[in-house]
Protein backbone atom coordinates (compact mmCIF):
# COMPACT_ATOMS: atom_id res chain seq x y z
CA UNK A 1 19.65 16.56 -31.38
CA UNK A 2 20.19 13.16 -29.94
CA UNK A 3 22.76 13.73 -27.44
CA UNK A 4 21.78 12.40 -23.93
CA UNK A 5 20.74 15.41 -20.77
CA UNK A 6 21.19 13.04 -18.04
CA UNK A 7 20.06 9.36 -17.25
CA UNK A 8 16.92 8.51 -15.21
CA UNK A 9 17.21 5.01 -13.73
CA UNK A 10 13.94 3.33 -13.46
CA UNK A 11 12.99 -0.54 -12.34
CA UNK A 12 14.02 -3.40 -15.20
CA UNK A 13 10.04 -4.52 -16.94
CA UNK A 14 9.39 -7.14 -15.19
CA UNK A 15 6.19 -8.29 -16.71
CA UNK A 16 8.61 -8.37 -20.06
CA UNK A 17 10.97 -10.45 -18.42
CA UNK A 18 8.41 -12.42 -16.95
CA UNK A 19 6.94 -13.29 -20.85
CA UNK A 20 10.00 -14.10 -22.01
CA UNK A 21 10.94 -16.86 -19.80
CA UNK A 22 7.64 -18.55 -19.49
CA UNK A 23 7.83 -18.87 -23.17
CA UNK A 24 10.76 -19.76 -23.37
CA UNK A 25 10.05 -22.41 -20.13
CA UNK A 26 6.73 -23.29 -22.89
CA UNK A 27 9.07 -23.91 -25.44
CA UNK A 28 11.54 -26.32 -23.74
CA UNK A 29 8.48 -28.30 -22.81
CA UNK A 30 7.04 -28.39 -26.39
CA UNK A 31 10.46 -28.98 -27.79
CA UNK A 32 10.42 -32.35 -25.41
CA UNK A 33 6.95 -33.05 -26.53
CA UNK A 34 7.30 -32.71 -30.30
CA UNK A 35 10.68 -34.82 -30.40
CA UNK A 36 10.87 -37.36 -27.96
CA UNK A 37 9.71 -40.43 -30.97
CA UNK A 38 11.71 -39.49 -33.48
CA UNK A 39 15.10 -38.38 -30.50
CA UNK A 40 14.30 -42.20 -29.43
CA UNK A 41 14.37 -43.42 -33.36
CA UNK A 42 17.60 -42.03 -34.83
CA UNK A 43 19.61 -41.12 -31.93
CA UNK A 44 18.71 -43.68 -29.34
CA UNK A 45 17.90 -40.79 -26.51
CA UNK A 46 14.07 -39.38 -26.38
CA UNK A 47 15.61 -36.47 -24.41
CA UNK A 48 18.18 -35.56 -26.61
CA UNK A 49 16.68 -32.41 -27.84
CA UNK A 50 14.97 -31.20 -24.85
CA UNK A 51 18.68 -31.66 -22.46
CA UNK A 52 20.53 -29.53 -26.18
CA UNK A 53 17.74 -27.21 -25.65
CA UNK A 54 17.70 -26.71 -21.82
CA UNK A 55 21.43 -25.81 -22.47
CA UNK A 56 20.57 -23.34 -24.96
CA UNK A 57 17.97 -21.87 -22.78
CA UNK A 58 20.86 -21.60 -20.13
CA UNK A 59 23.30 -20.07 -22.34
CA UNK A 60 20.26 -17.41 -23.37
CA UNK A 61 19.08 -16.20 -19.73
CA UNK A 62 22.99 -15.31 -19.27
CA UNK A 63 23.14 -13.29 -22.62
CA UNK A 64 19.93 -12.25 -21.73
CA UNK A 65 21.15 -11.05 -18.63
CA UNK A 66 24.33 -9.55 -19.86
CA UNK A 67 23.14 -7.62 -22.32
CA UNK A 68 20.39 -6.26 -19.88
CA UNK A 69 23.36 -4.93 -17.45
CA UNK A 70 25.78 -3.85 -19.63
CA UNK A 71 26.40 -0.12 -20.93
CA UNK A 72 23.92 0.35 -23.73
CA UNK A 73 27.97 1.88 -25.62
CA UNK A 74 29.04 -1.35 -25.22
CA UNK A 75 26.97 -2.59 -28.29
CA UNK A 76 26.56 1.03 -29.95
CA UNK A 77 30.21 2.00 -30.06
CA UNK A 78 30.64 -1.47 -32.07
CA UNK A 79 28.08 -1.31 -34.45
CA UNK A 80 30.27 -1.73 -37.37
CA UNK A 81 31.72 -4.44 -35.85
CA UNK A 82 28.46 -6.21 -35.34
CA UNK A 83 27.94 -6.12 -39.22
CA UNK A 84 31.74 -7.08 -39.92
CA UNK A 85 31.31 -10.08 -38.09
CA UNK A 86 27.85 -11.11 -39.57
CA UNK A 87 28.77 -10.88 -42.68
CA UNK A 88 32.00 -12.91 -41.77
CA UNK A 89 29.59 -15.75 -40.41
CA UNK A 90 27.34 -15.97 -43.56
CA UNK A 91 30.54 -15.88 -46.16
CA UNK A 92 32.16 -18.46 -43.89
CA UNK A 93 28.63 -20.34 -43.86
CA UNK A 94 29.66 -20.75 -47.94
CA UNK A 95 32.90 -22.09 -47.06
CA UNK A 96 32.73 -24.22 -44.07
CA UNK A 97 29.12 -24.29 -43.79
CA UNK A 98 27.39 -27.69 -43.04
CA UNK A 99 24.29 -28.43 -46.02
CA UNK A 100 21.21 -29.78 -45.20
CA UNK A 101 18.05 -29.62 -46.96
CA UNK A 102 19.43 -28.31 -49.81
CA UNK A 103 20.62 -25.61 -48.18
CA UNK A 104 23.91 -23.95 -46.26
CA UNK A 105 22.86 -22.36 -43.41
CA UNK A 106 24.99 -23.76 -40.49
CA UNK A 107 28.19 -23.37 -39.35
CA UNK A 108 29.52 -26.29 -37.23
CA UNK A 109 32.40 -25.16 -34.60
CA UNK A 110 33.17 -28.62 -32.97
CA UNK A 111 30.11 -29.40 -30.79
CA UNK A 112 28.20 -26.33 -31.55
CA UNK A 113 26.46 -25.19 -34.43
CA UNK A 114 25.70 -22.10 -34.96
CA UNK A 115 23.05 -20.39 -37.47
CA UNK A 116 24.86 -17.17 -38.91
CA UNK A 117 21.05 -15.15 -40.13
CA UNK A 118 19.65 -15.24 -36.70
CA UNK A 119 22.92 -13.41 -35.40
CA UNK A 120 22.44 -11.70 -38.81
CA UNK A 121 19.44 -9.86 -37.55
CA UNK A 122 20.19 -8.14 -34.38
CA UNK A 123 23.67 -6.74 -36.30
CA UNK A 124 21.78 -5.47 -38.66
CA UNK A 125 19.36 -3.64 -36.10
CA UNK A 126 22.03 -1.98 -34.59
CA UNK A 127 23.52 -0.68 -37.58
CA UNK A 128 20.30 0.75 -39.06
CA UNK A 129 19.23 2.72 -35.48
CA UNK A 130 22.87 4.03 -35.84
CA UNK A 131 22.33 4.98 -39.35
CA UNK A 132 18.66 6.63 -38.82
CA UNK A 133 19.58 7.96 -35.77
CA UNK A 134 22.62 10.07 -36.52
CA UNK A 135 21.44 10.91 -40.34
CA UNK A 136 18.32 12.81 -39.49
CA UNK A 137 19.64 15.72 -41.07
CA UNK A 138 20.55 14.25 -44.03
CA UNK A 139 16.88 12.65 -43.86
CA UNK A 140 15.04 15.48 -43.29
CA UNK A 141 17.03 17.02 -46.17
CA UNK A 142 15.65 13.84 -48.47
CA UNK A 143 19.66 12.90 -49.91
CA UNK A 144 18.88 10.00 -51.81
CA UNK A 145 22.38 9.18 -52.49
CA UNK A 146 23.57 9.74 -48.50
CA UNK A 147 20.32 8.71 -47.11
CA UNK A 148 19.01 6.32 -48.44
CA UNK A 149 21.16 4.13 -50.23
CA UNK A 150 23.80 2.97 -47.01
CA UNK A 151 21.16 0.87 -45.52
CA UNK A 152 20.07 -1.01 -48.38
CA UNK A 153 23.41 -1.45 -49.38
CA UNK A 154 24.27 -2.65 -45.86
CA UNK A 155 21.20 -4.96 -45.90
CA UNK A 156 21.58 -5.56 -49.68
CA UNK A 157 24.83 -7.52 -48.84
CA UNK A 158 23.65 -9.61 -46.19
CA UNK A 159 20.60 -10.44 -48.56
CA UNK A 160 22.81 -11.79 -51.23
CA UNK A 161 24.88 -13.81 -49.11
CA UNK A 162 21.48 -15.41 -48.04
CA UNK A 163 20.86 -15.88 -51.20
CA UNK A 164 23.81 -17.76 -51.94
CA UNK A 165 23.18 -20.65 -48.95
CA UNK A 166 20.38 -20.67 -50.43
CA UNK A 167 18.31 -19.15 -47.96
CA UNK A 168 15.28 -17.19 -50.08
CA UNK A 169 13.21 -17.05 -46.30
CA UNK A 170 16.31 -15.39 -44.33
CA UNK A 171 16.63 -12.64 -47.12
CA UNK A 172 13.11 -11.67 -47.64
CA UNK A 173 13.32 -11.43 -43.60
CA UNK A 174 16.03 -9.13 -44.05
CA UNK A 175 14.32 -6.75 -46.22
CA UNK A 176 11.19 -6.52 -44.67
CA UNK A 177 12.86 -5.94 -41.38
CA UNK A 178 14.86 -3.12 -43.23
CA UNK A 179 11.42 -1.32 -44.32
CA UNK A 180 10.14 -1.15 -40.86
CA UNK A 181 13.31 0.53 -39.83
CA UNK A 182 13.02 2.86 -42.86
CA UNK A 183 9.52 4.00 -41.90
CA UNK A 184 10.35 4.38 -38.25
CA UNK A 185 13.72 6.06 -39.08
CA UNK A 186 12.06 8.45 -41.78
CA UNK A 187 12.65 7.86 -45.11
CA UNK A 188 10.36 8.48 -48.10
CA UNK A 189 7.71 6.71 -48.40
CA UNK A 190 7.45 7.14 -52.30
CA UNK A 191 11.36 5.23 -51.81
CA UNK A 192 9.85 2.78 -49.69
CA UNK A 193 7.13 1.86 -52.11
CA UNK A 194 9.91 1.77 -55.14
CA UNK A 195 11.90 -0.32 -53.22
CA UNK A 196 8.96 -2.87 -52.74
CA UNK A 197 7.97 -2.52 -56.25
CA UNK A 198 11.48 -3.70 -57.33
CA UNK A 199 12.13 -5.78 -54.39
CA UNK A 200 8.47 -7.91 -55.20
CA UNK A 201 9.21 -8.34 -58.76
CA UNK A 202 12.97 -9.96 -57.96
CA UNK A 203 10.91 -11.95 -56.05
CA UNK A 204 9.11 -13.48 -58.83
CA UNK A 205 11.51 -13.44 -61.32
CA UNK A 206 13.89 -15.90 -58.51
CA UNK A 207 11.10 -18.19 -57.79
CA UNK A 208 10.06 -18.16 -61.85
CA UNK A 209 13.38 -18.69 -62.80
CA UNK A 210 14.11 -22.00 -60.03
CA UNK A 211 11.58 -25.07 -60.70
CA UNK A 212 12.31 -25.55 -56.84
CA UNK A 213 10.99 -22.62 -55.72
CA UNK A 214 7.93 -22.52 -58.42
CA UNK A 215 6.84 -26.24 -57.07
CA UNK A 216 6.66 -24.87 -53.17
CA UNK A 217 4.96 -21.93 -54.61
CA UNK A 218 2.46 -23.63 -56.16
CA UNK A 219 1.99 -26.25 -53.51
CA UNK A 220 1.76 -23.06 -51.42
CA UNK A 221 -1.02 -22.23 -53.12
CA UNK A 222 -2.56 -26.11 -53.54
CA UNK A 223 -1.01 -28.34 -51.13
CA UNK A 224 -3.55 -31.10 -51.03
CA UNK A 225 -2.64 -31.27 -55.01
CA UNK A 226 0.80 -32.40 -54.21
CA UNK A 227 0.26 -33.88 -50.76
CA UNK A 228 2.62 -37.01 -51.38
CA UNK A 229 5.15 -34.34 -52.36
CA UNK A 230 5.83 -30.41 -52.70
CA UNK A 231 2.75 -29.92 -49.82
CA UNK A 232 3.19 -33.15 -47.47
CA UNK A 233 4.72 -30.73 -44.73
CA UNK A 234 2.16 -28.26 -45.19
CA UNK A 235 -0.50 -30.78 -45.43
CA UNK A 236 0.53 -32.62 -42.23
CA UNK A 237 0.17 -29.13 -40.80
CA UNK A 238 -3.18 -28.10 -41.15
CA UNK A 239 -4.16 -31.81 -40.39
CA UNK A 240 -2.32 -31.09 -36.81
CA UNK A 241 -4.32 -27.86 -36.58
CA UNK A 242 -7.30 -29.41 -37.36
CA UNK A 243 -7.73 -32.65 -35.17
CA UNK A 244 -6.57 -30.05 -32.58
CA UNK A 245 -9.99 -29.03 -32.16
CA UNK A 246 -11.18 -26.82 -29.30
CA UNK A 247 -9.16 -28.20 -26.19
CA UNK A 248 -6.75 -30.39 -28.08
CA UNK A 249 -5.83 -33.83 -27.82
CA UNK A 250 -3.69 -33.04 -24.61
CA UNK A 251 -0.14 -32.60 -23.76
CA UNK A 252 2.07 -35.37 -25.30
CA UNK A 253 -0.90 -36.79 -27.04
CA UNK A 254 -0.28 -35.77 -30.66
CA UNK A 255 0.04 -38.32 -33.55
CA UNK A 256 0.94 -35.97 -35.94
CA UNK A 257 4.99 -35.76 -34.13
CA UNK A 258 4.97 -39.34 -34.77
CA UNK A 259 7.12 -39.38 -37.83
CA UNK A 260 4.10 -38.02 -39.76
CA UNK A 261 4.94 -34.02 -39.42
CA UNK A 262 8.64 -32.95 -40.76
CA UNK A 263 10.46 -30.58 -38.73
CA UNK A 264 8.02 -31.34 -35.92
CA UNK A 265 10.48 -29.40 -33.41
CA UNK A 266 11.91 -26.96 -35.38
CA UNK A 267 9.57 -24.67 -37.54
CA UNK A 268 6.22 -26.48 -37.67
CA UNK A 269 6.30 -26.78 -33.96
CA UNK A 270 3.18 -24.72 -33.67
CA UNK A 271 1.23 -27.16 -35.39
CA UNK A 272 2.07 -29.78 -32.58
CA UNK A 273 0.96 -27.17 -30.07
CA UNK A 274 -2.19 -26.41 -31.97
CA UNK A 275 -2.92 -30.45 -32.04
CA UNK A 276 -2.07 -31.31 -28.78
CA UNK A 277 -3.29 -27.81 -26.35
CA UNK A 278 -6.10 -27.16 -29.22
CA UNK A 279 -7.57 -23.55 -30.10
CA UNK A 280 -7.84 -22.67 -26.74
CA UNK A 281 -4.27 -23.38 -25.52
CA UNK A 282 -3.00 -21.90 -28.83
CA UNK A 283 -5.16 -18.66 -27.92
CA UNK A 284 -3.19 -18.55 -24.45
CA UNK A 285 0.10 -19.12 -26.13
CA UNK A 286 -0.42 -16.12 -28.75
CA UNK A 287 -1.77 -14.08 -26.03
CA UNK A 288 1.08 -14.26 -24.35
CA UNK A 289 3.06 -13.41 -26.74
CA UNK A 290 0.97 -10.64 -28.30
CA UNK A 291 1.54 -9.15 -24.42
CA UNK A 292 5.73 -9.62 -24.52
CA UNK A 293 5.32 -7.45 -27.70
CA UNK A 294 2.95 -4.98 -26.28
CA UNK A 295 5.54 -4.80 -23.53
CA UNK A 296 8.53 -4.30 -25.67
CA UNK A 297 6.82 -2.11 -27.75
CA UNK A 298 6.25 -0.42 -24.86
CA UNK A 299 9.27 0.24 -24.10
CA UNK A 300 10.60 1.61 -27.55
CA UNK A 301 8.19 3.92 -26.91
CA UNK A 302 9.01 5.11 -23.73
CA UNK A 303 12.35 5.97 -25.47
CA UNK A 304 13.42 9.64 -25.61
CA UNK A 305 16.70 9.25 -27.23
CA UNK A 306 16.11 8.45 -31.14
CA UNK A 307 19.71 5.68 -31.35
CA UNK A 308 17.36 3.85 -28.18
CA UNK A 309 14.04 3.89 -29.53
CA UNK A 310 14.71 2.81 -32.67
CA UNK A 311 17.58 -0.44 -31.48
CA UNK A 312 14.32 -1.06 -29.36
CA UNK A 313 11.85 -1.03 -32.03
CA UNK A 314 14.27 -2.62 -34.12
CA UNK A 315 14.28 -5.55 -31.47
CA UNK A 316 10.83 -6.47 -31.11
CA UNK A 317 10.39 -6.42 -34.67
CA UNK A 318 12.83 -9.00 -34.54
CA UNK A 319 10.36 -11.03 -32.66
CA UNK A 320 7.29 -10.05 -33.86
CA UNK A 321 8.56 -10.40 -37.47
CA UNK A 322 9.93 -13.91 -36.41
CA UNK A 323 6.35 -15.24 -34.93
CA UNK A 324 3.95 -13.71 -37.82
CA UNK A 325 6.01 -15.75 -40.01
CA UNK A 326 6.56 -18.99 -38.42
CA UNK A 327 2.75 -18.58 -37.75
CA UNK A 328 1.64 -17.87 -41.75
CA UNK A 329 3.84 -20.80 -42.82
CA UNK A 330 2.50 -23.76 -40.27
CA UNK A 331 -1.35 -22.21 -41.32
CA UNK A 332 -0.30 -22.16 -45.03
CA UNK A 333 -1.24 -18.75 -46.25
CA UNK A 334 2.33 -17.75 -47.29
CA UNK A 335 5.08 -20.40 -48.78
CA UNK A 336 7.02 -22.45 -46.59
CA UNK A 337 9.96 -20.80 -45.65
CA UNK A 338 12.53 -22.09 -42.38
CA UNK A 339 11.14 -19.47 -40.02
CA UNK A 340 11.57 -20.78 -35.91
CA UNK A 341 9.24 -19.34 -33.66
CA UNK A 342 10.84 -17.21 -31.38
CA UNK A 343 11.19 -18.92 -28.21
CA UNK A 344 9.67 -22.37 -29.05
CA UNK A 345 11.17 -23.68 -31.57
CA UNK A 346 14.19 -25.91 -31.33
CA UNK A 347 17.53 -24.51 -32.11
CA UNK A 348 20.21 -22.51 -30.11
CA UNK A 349 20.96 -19.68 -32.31
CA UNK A 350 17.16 -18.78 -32.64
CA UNK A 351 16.41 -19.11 -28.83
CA UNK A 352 19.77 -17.37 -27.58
CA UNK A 353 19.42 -14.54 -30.37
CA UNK A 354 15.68 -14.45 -28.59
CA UNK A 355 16.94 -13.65 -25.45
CA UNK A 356 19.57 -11.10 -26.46
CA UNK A 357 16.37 -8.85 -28.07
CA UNK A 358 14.80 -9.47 -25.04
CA UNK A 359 18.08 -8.15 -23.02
CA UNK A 360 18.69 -5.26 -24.90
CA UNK A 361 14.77 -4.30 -24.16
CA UNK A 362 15.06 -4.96 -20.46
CA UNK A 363 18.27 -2.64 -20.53
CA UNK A 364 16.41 -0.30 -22.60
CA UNK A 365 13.58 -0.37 -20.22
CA UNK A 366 16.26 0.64 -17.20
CA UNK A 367 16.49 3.91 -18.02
CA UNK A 368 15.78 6.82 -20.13
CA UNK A 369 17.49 10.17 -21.53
């Protein structure tokens, strides 16, 4: 059923490439923008994230780039060896792992750090198009034992060794990105909805049970009720938004970055951009993005063999997944959860695991079967 007739070689998408880079190119400027004061402050050096971020945008456009040219096998043939090694980094992230803000989520090899989840995510995407793609029988034949429980086993373990950082944000990630690939790979929907059922009421009974969790939920829900406290970040977020206005305060202009805004180049760096560019260089920003995800899906489309459409849907959802969530935390309608905007926010394992879905696209995009 899936096996390949022949390879037609058509032109690399441009336009997607083109996206990618001039977000990322956004990003590295936003990145100097949001952390110059506080670079200056603590480390002496107002460039000091923007020159750690230019070399991760560096090290990105050549993974970018090699995963673009390289035989699509390359990465298929080791799909078990993607998720070996994932789950490797995140139980070594409970050994060795660096914590920081009450959480272990980084592992620190010398100079680099590196964040295990975001490499986490594309593993995982190659091992479910594997999966979907080569169980269709067993699918169509609705197994529930060979069908359907491998992947959320597989995804089940990667969850709880989120959960154990603690990272509550990475493994809700996890599973949602799992149901997408269930419904595009074709499983049940009445497991699906089970699944969720369960899967939502864990939820609760984790945040419930942890008075952490409960206070961000309810400051979630309240934030100018705690905003000394549980909802200052949040808080200093939609105050960014709002004094934004309609053309914004103009580039470098913010006050918000000024020690007021936590994590003002790292999750909640949308908020600076929606201070200092306003709602109508926000609306340019999103637009551009909304077209690098028309454009990959695009290209999952285009996608006659089932293993290539779905690693390419898999990918975008990556990114799409990635911005809806970075987005619904700095605007406050979900809880605050360490989600980096694709592209824009600081940190190298976010941007360079960026680029690699975007390379895997492009080489997707090269040709079809």
């Amino acid at each position: 059923m899936n096996q390949r007739r022949g390879t037609q070689y058509y032109p690399m998408d441009y336009w997607l490439l083109f996206a990618a880079i001039l977000l990322a190119g956004f990003g590295l400027i936003m990145v100097f923008s949001s952390s110059g004061m506080m670079a200056e402050r603590f480390y002496h050096d107002k460039y000091l994230f923007f020159k750690k971020q230019a070399i991760f945008f560096v090290v990105g456009i050549a993974a970018m780039i090699f995963c673009a040219r390289v035989n699509r096998k390359f990465f298929y043939d080791l799909t078990y060896v993607w998720m070996f090694l994932a789950v490797v980094l995140l139980g070594l992230c409970l050994i060795i792992g660096t914590r920081a803000g009450g959480a272990t989520r980084w592992i620190h090899f010398g100079p680099i750090s590196i964040q295990p989840l975001e490499f986490a995510k594309p593993a995982l995407v190659l091992y479910l198009a594997y999966f979907f793609a080569r169980k269709q029988e067993i699918m169509q034949t609705k197994t529930f034992v060979v069908g359907v429980i491998p992947p959320f086993l597989a995804t089940g373990i990667l969850s709880a060794l989120l959960m154990l950082q603690p990272d509550f944000g990475g493994a809700f990630f996890m599973a949602v990105l799992l149901m997408f690939m269930c419904l595009a790979g074709g499983t049940r929907i009445v497991y699906l909805l089970g699944a969720a059922l369960a899967g939502g009421w864990s939820g609760w009974l984790l945040i419930a049970s942890s008075p952490y969790r409960l206070k961000r939920w309810t400051a979630f829900l309240d934030p100018f009720a705690s905003a000394k406290d549980e909802g200052y970040q949040l808080v200093q977020s939609l105050y960014a938004f709002g004094s934004g206005r309609f053309f914004g305060a103009g580039l470098g202009a913010g006050r918000q970055k000024l020690l007021f805004l936590p994590e003002a180049h790292n999750d909640f760096i949308m908020a600076v951009v929606g201070e200092e560019l306003g709602f109508f260089g926000l609306s340019l920003v999103l637009l551009l993005m909304g077209f690098l995800f028309l454009r990959a899906f695009r290209v999952a489309f285009l996608q006659e063999d089932l293993m290539d459409r779905l690693t390419a849907f898999g990918m975008t959802i990556v990114l799409a997944l990635g911005a809806l969530m970075n987005l619904a935390v700095v605007l406050g309608t979900v809880p605050p959860k360490g989600v980096p905007m694709p592209f824009i926010s600081y940190g190298g394992s976010s941007l360079i695991v960026s680029f690699i879905c975007v390379g895997m696209l492009l080489n997707l995009s090269r040709n079809r079967t």
